[in-house]
Protein backbone atom coordinates (compact mmCIF):
# COMPACT_ATOMS: atom_id res chain seq x y z
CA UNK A 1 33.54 33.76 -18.25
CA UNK A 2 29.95 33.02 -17.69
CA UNK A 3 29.21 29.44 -17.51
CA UNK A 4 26.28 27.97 -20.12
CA UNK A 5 24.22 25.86 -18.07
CA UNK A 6 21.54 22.94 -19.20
CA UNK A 7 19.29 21.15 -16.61
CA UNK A 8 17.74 18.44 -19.15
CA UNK A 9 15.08 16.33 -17.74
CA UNK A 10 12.79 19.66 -16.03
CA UNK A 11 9.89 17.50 -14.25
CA UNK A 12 9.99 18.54 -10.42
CA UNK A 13 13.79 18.21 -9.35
CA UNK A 14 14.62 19.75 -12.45
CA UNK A 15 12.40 22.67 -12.76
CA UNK A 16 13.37 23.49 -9.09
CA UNK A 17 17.41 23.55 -9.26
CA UNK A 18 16.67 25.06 -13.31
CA UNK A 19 14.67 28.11 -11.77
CA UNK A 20 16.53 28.71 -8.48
CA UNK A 21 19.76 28.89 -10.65
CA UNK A 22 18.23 30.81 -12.92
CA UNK A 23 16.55 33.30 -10.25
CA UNK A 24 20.47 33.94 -9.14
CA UNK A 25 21.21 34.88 -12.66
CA UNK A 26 23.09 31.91 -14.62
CA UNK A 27 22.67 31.39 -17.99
CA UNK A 28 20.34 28.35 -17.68
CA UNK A 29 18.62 26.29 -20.58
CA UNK A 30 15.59 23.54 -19.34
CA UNK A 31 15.46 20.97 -21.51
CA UNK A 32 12.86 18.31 -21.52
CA UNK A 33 10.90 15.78 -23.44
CA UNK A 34 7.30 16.61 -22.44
CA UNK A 35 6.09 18.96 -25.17
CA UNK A 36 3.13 20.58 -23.27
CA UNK A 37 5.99 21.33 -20.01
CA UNK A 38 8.52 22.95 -22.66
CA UNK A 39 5.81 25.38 -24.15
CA UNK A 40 4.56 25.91 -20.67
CA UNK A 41 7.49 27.16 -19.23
CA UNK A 42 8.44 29.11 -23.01
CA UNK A 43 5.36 31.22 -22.91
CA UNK A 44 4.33 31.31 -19.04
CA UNK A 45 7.57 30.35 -17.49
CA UNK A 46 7.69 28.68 -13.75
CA UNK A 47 5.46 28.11 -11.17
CA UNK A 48 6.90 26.81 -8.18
CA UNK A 49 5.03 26.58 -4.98
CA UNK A 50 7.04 26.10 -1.79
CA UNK A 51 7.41 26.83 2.05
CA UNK A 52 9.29 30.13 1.41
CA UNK A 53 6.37 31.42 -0.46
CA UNK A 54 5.24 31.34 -4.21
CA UNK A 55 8.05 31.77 -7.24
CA UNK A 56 6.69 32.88 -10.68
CA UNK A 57 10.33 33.37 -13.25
CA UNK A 58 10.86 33.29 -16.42
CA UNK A 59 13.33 30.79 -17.65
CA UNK A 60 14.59 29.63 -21.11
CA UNK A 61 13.42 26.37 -22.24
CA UNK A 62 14.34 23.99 -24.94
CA UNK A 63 12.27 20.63 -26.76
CA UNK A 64 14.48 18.06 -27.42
CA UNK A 65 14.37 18.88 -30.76
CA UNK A 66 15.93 22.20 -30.76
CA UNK A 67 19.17 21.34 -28.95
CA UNK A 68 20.06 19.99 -32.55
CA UNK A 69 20.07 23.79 -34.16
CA UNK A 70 22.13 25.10 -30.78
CA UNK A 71 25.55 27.30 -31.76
CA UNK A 72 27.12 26.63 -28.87
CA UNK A 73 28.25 24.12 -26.18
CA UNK A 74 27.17 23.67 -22.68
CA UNK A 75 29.76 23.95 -20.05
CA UNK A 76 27.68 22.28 -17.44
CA UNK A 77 25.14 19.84 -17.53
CA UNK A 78 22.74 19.06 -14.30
CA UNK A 79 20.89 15.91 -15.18
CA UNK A 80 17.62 15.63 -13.29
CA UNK A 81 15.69 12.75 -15.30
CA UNK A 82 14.21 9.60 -13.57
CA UNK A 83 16.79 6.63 -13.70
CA UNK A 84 15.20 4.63 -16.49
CA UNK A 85 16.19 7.91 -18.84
CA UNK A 86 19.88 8.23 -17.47
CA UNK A 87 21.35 6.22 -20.78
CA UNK A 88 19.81 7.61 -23.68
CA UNK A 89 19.77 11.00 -22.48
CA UNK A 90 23.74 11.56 -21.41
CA UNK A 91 24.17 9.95 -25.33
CA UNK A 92 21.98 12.63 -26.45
CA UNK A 93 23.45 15.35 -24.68
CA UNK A 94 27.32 14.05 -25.25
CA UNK A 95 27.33 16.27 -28.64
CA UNK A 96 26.28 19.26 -26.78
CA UNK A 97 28.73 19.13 -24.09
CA UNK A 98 32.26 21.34 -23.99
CA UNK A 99 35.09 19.38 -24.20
CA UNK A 100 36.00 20.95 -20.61
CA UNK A 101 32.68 20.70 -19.75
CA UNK A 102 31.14 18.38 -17.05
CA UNK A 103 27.74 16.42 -16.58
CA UNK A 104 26.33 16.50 -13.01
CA UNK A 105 23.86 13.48 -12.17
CA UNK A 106 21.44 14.55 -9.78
CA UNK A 107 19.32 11.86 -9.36
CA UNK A 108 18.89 8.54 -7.31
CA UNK A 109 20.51 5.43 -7.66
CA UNK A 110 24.58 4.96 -8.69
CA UNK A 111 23.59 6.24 -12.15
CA UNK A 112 27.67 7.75 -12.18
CA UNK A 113 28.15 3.86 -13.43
CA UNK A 114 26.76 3.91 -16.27
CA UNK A 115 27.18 7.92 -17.27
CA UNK A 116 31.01 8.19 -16.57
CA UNK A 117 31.60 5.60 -19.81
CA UNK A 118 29.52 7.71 -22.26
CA UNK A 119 31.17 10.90 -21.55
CA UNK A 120 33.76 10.11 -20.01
CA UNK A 121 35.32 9.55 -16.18
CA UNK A 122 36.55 13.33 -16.00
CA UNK A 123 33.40 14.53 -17.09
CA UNK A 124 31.33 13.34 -14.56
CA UNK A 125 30.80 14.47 -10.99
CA UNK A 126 28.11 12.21 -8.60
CA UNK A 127 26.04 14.29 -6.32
CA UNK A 128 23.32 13.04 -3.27
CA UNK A 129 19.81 15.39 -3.46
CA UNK A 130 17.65 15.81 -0.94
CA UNK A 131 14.62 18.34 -2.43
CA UNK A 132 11.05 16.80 -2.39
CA UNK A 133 8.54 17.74 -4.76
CA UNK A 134 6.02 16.83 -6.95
CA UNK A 135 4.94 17.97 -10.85
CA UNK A 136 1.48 19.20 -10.74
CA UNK A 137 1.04 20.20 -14.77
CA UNK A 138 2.83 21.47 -17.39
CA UNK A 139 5.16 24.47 -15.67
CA UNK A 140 3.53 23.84 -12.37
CA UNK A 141 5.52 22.47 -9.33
CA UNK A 142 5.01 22.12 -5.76
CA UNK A 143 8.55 22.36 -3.64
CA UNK A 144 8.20 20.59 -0.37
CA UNK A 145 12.10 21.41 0.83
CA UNK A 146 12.38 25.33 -0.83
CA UNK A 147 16.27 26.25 -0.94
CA UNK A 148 16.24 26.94 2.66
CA UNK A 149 15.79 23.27 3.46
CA UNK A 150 16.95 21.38 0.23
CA UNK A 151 20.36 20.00 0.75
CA UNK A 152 23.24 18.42 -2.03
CA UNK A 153 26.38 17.03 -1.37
CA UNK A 154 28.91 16.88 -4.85
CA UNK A 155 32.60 15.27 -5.11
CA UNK A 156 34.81 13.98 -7.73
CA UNK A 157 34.63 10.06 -8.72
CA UNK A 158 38.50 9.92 -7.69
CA UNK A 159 37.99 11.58 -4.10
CA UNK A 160 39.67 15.02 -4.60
CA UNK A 161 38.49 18.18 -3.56
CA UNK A 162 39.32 20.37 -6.77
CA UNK A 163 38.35 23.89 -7.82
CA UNK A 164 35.68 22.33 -10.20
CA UNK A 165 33.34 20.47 -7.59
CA UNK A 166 33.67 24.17 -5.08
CA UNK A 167 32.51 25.93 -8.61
CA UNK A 168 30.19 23.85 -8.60
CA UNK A 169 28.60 23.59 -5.41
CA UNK A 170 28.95 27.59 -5.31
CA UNK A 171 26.35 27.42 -8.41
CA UNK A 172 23.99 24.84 -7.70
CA UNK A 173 23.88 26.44 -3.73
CA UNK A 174 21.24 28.51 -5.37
CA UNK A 175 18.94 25.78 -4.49
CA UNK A 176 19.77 24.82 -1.17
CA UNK A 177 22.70 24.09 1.23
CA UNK A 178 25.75 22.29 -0.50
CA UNK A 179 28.15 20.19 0.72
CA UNK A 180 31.68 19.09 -0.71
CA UNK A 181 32.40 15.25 -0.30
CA UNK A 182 35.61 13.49 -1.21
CA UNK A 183 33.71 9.96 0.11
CA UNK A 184 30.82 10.56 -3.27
CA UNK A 185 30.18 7.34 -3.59
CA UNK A 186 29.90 6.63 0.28
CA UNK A 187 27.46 9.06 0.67
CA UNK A 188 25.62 8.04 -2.45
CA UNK A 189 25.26 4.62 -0.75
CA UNK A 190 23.79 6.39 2.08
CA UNK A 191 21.12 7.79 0.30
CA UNK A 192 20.78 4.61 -1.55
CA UNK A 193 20.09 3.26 1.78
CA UNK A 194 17.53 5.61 3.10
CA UNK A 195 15.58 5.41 -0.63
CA UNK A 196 15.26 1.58 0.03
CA UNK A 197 13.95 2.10 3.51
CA UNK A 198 11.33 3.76 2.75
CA UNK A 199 10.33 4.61 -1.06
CA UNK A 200 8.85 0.97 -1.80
CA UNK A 201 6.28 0.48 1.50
CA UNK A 202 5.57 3.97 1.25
CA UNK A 203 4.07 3.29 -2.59
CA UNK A 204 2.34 0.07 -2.12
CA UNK A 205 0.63 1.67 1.00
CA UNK A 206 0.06 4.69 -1.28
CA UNK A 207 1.40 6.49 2.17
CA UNK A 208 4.63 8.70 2.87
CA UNK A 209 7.81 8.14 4.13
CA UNK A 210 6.79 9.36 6.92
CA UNK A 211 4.51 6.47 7.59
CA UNK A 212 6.89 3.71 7.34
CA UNK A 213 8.94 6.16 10.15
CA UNK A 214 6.42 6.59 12.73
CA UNK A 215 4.89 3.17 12.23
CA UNK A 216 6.74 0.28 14.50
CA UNK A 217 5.78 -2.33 12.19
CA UNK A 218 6.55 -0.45 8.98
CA UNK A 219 9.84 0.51 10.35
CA UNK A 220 10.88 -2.51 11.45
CA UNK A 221 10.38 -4.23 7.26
CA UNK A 222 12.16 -0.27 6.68
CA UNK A 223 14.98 -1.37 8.79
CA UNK A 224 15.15 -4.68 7.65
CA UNK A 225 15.62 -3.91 4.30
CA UNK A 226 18.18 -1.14 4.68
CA UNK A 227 20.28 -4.16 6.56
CA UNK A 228 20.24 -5.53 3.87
CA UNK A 229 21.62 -2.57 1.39
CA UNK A 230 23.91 -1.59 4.19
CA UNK A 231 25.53 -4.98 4.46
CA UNK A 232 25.98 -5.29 0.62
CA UNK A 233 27.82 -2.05 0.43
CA UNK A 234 30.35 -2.43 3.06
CA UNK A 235 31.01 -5.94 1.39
CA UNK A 236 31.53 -4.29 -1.53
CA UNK A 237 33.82 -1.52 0.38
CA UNK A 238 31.28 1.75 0.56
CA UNK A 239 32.05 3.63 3.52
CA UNK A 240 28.72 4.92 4.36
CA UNK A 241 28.66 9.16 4.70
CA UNK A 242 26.92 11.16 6.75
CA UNK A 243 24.43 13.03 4.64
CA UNK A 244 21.48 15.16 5.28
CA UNK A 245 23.50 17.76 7.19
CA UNK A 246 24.66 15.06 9.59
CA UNK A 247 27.38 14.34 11.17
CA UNK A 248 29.93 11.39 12.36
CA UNK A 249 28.87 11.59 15.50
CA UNK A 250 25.23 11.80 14.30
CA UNK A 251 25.28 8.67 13.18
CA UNK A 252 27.46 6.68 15.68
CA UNK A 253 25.59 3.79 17.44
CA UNK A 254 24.48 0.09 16.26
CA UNK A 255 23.48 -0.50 12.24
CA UNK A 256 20.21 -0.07 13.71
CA UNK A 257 20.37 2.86 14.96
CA UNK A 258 22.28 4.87 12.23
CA UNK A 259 19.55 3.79 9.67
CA UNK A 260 16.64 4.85 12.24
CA UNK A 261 18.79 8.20 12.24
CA UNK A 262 18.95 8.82 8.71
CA UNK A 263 15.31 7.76 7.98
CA UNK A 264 13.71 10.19 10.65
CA UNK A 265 16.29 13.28 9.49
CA UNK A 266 15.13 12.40 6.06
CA UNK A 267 11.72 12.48 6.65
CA UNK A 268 11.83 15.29 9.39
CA UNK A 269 13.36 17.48 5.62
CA UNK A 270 10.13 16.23 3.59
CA UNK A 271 7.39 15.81 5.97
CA UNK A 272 4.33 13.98 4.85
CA UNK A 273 5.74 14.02 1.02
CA UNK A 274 3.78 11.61 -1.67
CA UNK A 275 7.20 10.20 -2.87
CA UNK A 276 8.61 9.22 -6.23
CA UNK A 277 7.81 6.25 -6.96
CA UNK A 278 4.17 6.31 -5.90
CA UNK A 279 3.89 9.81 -7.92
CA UNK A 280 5.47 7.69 -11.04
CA UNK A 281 2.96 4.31 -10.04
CA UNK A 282 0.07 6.70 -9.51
CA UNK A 283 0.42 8.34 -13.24
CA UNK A 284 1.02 4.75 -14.98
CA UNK A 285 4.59 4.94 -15.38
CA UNK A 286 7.20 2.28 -14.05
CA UNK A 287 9.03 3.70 -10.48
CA UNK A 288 12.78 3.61 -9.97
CA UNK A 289 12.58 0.49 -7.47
CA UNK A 290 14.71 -1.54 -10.46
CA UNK A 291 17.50 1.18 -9.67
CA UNK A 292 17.27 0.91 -6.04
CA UNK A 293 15.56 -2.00 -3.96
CA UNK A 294 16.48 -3.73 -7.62
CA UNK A 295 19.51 -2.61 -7.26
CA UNK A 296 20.47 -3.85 -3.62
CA UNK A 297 19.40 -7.05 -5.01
CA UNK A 298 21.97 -7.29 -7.93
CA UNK A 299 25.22 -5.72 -6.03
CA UNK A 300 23.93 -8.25 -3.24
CA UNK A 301 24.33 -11.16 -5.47
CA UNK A 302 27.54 -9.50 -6.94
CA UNK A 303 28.74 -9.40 -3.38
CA UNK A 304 27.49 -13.13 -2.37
CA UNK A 305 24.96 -11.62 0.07
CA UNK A 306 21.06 -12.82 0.22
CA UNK A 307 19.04 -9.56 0.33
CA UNK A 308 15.63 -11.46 0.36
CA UNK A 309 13.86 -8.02 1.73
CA UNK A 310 14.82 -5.99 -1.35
CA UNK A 311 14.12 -8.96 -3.81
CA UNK A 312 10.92 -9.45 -2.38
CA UNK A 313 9.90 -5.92 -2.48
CA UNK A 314 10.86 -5.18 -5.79
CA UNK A 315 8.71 -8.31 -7.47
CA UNK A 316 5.84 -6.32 -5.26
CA UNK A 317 6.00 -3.40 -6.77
CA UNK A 318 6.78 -4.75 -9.92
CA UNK A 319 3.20 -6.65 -10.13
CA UNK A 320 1.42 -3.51 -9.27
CA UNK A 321 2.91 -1.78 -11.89
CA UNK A 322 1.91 -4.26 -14.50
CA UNK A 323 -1.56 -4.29 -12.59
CA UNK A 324 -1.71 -7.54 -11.48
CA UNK A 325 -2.04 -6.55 -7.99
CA UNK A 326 -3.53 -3.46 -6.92
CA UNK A 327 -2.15 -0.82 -4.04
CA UNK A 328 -2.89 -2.33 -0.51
CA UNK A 329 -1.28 -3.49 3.41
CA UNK A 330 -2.01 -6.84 2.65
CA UNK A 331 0.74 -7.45 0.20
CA UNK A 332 3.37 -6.72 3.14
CA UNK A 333 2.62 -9.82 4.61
CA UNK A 334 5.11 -11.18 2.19
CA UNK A 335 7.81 -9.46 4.04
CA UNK A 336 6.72 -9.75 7.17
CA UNK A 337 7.20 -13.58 6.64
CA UNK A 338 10.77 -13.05 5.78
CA UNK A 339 11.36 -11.68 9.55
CA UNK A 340 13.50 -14.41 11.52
CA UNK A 341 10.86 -14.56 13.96
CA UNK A 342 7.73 -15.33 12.10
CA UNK A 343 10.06 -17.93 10.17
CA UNK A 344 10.31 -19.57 13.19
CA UNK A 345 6.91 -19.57 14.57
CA UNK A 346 5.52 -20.61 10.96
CA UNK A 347 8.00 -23.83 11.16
CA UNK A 348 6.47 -24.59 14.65
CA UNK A 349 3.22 -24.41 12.95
């Protein structure tokens, strides 16, 4: 039987995965809060600009509001929302879930932690994304990784390859190359990793992740504060995953030199890409960097590990979202004083 799908949360990541799968004819429902995207997409449908050429579709699209009046159930649920949203949205969607069905959080961050006790541990199943792009209006999106590029990895919380996770992998391969993971939350950490690399100096710069890979001083505060996330999460017993399409032996070598891997593969995917949180800081809304250099920062004191990088950069970002500093270089000087060496040569001083 034909599986009723909802993507809730259609900005960029959303609207991509919602009309690929839709394109490869699943029974797909976009559902999102913005009331000028929903009519957008209900009377002009998708616009989605990418490498592998232009795709106009049609797609069926839902306000919030009308999920209430729905008949019937969804048996899967991709949820592509921001962080912040992860919470209030799985509670609003619980109702409108199967009782076989399953919610798929494709999104940044360990968001699985606080989605699996909504709905349930068996209901959820963690995925890694790797798709750049960017909402340009209502209905319009710009795809930097198309589905020849864009890459997912999916797995069960409890390890287990089972028939569900290959179902769905099979579906959401519509919008790029999918792998099947029984270390999830390994490879989630990896990502995690990569995010807090690059995401934060990329935004305060107003720059790409790109920049923070081909600039020596850049990547050295990049490696420095994916250190820090990589030393928290194998003290709290991740065993970082390959991702990206890479492999063991990929990413063999010194700390070091696994995080310069995965920060050049992942920016090698996007290319010069204005990323997520500086598209979020740019419109006036708050950026994930709670969820993620935030983040590092709170399993790190969990853990009983300092992760001054991560704090540092997170109070940063935080005071130029509340406007009290404004988007500039000169702010990284706070983090370059954190590096052992200027430490020293300032107490010489």
């Amino acid at each position: 039987m034909e599986k009723r799908i909802a993507v809730l949360g259609t900005g960029a990541i959303g609207s991509s995965v919602g009309a690929d799968m839709t394109r490869a004819g699943h029974d797909v429902w976009l559902i999102d809060q913005w009331p000028e995207n929903v009519e957008a997409m209900k009377s002009k449908g998708l616009h989605i600009t990418m490498p592998e050429g232009d795709l106009d579709i049609k797609v069926q699209a839902l306000h919030l509001c009308e999920v209430a009046s729905l008949k019937k159930p969804f048996d899967i649920v991709f949820l592509t929302s921001k962080s912040p949203d992860s919470v209030w949205l799985t509670e609003f969607i619980k109702p409108h879930l199967a009782p076989t069905g399953v919610l798929v959080s494709l999104q940044n961050s360990l968001n699985d932690e606080w989605i699996a006790p909504i709905i349930g541990y068996q209901r959820d199943v963690p995925s890694v994304v790797e798709l750049a792009a960017q909402i340009l209006g209502p209905g319009n999106v710009k795809r930097r990784t198309g589905p020849t590029k864009a890459w997912f990895a999916l797995g069960e919380m409890h390890g287990r390859v089972t028939p569900r996770v290959q179902e769905l992998a099979k579906i959401l391969g519509a919008a790029g190359k999918t792998e099947v993971t029984s270390n999830i939350w390994g490879a989630k950490w990896s990502k995690l990793i990569v995010n807090t690399m690059s995401h934060a100096i990329a935004a305060i710069l107003r720059g790409t992740d790109s920049d923070v890979a081909e600039n020596p001083k850049l990547f050295e505060l990049g490696v420095a504060l994916g250190r820090e996330c990589l030393e928290v999460g194998l003290a709290l017993g991740y065993r970082v995953e390959p991702i990206f399409g890479l492999t063991a032996e990929d990413m063999m070598g010194s700390p070091d030199e696994m995080l310069k891997q995965i920060l050049v593969t992942l920016c090698t995917h996007i290319g010069k890409h204005t990323n997520s949180f500086l598209q979020d800081m740019m419109k006036g809304r708050p950026s994930e960097v709670h969820y993620m250099n935030g983040l590092v920062g709170a399993k790190g004191r969990e853990a009983g590990i300092p992760t001054p990088f991560n704090d540092e950069i997170t109070r940063i970002v935080e005071q130029i979202e509340k406007g009290e500093m404004t988007f500039g270089p000169e702010h990284l000087q706070r983090l370059e004083n954190l590096v052992p060496s200027k430490r020293a040569a300032a107490a010489k001083v």
